[in-house]
Protein backbone atom coordinates (compact mmCIF):
# COMPACT_ATOMS: atom_id res chain seq x y z
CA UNK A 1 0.00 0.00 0.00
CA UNK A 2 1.01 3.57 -0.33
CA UNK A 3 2.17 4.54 2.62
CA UNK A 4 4.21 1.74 2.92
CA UNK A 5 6.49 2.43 0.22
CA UNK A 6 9.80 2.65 0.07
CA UNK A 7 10.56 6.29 1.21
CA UNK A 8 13.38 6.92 -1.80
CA UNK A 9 11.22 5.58 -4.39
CA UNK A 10 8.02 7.40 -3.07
CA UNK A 11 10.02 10.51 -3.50
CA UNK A 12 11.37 9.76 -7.00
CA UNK A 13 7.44 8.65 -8.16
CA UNK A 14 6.14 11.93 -6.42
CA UNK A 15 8.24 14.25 -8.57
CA UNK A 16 7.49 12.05 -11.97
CA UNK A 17 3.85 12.68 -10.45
CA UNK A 18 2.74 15.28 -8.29
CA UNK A 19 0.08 14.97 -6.54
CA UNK A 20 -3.15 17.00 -8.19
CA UNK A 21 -5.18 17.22 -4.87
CA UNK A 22 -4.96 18.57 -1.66
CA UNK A 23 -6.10 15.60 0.19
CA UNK A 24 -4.65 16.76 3.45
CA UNK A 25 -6.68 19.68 2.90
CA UNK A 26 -10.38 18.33 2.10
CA UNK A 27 -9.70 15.82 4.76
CA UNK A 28 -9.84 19.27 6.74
CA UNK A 29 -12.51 20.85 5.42
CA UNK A 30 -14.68 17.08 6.26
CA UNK A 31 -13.63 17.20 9.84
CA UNK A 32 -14.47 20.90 9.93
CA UNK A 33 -18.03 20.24 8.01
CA UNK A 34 -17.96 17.44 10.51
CA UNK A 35 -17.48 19.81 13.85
CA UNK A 36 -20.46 21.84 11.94
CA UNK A 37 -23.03 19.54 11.89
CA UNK A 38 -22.44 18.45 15.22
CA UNK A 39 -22.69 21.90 16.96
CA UNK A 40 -25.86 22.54 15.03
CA UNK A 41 -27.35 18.91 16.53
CA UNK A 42 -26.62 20.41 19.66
CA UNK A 43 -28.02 23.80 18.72
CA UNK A 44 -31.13 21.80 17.95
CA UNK A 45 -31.07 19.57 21.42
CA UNK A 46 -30.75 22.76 23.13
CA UNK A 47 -34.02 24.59 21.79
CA UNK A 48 -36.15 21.39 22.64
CA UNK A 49 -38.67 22.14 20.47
CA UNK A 50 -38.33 19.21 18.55
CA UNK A 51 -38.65 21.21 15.28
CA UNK A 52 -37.80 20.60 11.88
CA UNK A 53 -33.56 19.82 12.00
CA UNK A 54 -33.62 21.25 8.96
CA UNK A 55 -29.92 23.31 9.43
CA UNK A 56 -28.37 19.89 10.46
CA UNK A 57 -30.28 18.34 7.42
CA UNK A 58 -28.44 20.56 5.49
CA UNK A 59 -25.30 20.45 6.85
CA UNK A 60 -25.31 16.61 6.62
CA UNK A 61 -25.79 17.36 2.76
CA UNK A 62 -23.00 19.47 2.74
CA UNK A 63 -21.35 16.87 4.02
CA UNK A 64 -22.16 14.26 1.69
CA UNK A 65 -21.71 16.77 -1.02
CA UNK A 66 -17.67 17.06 0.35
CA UNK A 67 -17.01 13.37 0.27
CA UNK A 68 -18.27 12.96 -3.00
CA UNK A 69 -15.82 15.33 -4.52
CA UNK A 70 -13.10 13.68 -2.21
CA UNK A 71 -13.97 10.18 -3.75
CA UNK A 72 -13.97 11.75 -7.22
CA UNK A 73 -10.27 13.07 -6.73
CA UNK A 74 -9.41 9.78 -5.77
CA UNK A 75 -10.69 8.23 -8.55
CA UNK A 76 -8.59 10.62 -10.89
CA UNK A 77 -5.32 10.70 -8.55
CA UNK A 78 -2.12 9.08 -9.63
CA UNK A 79 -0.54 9.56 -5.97
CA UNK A 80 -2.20 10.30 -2.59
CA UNK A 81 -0.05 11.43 0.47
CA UNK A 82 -1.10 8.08 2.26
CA UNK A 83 -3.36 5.40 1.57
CA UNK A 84 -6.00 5.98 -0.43
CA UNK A 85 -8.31 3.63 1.01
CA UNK A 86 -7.41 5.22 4.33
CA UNK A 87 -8.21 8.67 2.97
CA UNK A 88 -11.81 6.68 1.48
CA UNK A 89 -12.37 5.11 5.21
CA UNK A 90 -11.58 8.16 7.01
CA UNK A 91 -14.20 10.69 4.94
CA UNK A 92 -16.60 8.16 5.65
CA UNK A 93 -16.67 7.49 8.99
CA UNK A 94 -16.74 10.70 9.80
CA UNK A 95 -19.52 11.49 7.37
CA UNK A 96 -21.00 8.56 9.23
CA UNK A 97 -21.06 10.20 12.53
CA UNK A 98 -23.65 13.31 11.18
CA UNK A 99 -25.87 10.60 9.65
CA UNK A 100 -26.57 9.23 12.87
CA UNK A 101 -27.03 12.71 14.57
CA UNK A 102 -29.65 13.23 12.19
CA UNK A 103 -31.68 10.28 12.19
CA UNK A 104 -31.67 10.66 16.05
CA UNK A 105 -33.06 13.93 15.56
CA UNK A 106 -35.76 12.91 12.99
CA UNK A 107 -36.49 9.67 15.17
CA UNK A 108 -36.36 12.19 18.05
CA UNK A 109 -39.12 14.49 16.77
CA UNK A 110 -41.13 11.67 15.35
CA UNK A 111 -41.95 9.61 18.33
CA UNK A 112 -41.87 12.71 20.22
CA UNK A 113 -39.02 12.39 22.60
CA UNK A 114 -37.83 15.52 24.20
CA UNK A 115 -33.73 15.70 25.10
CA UNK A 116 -32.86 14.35 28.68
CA UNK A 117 -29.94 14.25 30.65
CA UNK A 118 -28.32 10.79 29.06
CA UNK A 119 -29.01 12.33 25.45
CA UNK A 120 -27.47 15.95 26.04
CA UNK A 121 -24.63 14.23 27.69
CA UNK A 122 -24.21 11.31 24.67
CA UNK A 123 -24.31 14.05 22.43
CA UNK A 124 -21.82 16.68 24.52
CA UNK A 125 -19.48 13.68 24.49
CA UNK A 126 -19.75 13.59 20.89
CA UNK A 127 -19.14 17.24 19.85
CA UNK A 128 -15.95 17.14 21.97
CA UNK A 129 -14.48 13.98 19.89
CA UNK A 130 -15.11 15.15 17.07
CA UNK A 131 -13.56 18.82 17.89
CA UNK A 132 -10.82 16.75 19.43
CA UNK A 133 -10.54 14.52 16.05
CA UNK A 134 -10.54 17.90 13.42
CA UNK A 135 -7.77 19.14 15.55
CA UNK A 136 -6.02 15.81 15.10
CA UNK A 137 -7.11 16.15 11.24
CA UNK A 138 -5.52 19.75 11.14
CA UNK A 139 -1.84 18.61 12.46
CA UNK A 140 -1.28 15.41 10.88
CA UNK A 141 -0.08 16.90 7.70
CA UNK A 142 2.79 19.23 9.59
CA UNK A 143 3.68 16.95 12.48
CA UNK A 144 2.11 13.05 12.41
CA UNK A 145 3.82 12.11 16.10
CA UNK A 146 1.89 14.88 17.74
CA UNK A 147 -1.49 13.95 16.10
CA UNK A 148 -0.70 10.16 16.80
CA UNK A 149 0.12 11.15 20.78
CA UNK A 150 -3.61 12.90 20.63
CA UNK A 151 -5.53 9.84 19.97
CA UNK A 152 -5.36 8.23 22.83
CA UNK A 153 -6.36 10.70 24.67
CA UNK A 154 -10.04 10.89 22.47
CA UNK A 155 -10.70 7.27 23.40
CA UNK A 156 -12.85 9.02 26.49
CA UNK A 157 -14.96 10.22 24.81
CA UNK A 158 -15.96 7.04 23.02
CA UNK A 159 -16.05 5.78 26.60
CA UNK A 160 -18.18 8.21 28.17
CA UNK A 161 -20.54 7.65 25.00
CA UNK A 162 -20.75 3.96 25.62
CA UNK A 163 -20.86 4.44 30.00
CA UNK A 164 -24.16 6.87 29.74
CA UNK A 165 -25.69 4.78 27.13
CA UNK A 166 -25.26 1.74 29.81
CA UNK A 167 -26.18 3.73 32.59
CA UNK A 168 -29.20 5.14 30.46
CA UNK A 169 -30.52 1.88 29.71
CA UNK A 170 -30.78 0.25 32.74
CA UNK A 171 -32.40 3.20 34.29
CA UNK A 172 -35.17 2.65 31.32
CA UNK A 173 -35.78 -0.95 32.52
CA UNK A 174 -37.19 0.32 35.78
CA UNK A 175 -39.72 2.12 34.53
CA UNK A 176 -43.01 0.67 33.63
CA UNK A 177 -43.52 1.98 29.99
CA UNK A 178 -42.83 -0.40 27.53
CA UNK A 179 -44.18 2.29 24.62
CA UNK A 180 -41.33 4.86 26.45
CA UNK A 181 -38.73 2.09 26.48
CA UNK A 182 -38.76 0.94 23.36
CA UNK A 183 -38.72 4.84 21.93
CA UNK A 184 -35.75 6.38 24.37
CA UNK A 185 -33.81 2.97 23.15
CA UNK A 186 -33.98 3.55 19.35
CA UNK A 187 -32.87 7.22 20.39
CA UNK A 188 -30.23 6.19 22.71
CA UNK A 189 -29.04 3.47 20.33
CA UNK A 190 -27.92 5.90 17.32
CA UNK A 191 -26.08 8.15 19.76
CA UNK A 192 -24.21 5.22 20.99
CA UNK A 193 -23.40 3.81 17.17
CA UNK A 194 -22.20 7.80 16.88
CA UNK A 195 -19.79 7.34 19.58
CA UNK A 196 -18.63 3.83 17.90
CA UNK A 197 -18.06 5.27 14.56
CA UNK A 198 -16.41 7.72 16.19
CA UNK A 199 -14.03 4.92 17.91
CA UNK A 200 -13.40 3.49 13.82
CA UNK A 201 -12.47 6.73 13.11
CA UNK A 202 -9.34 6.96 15.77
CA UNK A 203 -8.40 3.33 14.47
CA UNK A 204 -7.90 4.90 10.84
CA UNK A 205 -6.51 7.94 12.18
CA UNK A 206 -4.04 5.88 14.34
CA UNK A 207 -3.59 3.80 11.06
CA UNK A 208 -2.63 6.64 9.39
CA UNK A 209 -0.29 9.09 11.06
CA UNK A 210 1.86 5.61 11.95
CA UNK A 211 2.37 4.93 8.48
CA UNK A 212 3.07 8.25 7.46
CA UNK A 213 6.76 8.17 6.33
């Protein structure tokens, strides 16, 4: 694979070919578009209204739109700065992550289940990975090590995802609705796949900046 090339001869094939696309940089703009659409789920938790998400609709579209152009350029590209199916993976996992905040959301508004404690804090949890994973984004280009010594560190929030979703749950069980139950659990479920998309997402990034040469 790319990235494990032989450093020399990646150097020689990258002046023959130079590269056409910033992929360093749309990878950015993703994890910004990303850190977008999570602060306007948020913005939408917070007003409880359980109105139309129709700003986070369209910033998961914007989203979309981004990895579509990203997949395009790596259809055309010759050479990628790293793997290429790392640079596919990594778009759309994170793309992943705003799909789920809006069908939470939509599911949200359509069975009529107001934000509580365990969802604010699920989704909190959330918007600080994926701030914490666009910073990683932004300084893997100009120094891999220190966005590789970052990662670890983002695991708690994956953690604290997966610990209120647990705690959540069996607080559910106790009460006597099943109608409530079965609603709060298809809610709580998405933010929980959120937060383990957002754990595939370190993998690739830890993939990555350790076989950057």
């Amino acid at each position: 694979m790319e990235e494990r090339r032989d450093p020399e001869r990646k150097g020689v094939l990258d002046r023959l070919f130079p590269a056409r696309y910033d992929f360093y940089g749309m990878l950015r703009e993703q994890a910004n578009q990303t850190v977008r659409g999570v602060e306007s789920f948020l913005e939408w938790l917070e007003r409880g209204d359980l109105s139309d998400p129709s700003d986070l609709r369209r910033e998961e579209q914007n989203a979309d739109d981004l990895r579509h152009i990203m997949e395009d350029r790596l259809m055309e590209a010759f050479t990628t700065p790293f793997d290429r199916q790392d640079i596919y993976q990594l778009a759309r996992q994170v793309d992943y992550i705003l799909n789920h905040c809006l069908s939470t959301a939509v599911e949200m508004r359509a069975y009529g289940v107001a934000p509580n404690e365990p969802i604010m804090h699920m989704a909190n949890a959330l918007m600080e990975g994926v701030r914490e994973v666009a910073k990683a984004v932004h300084t893997m280009e100009r120094d891999h090590f220190v966005a590789e010594s970052m990662i670890n560190d983002m695991r708690r929030w994956e953690r604290e995802i997966e610990s209120t979703y647990v705690g959540a749950m069996v607080e559910l069980f106790r009460g006597d609705d099943p109608i409530k139950i079965l609603k709060c659990r298809e809610i709580y479920h998405h933010l929980r796949d959120a937060g383990r998309t957002l754990s595939i997402t370190l993998d690739i990034l830890h993939r990555i900046t350790v076989g950057i040469p």
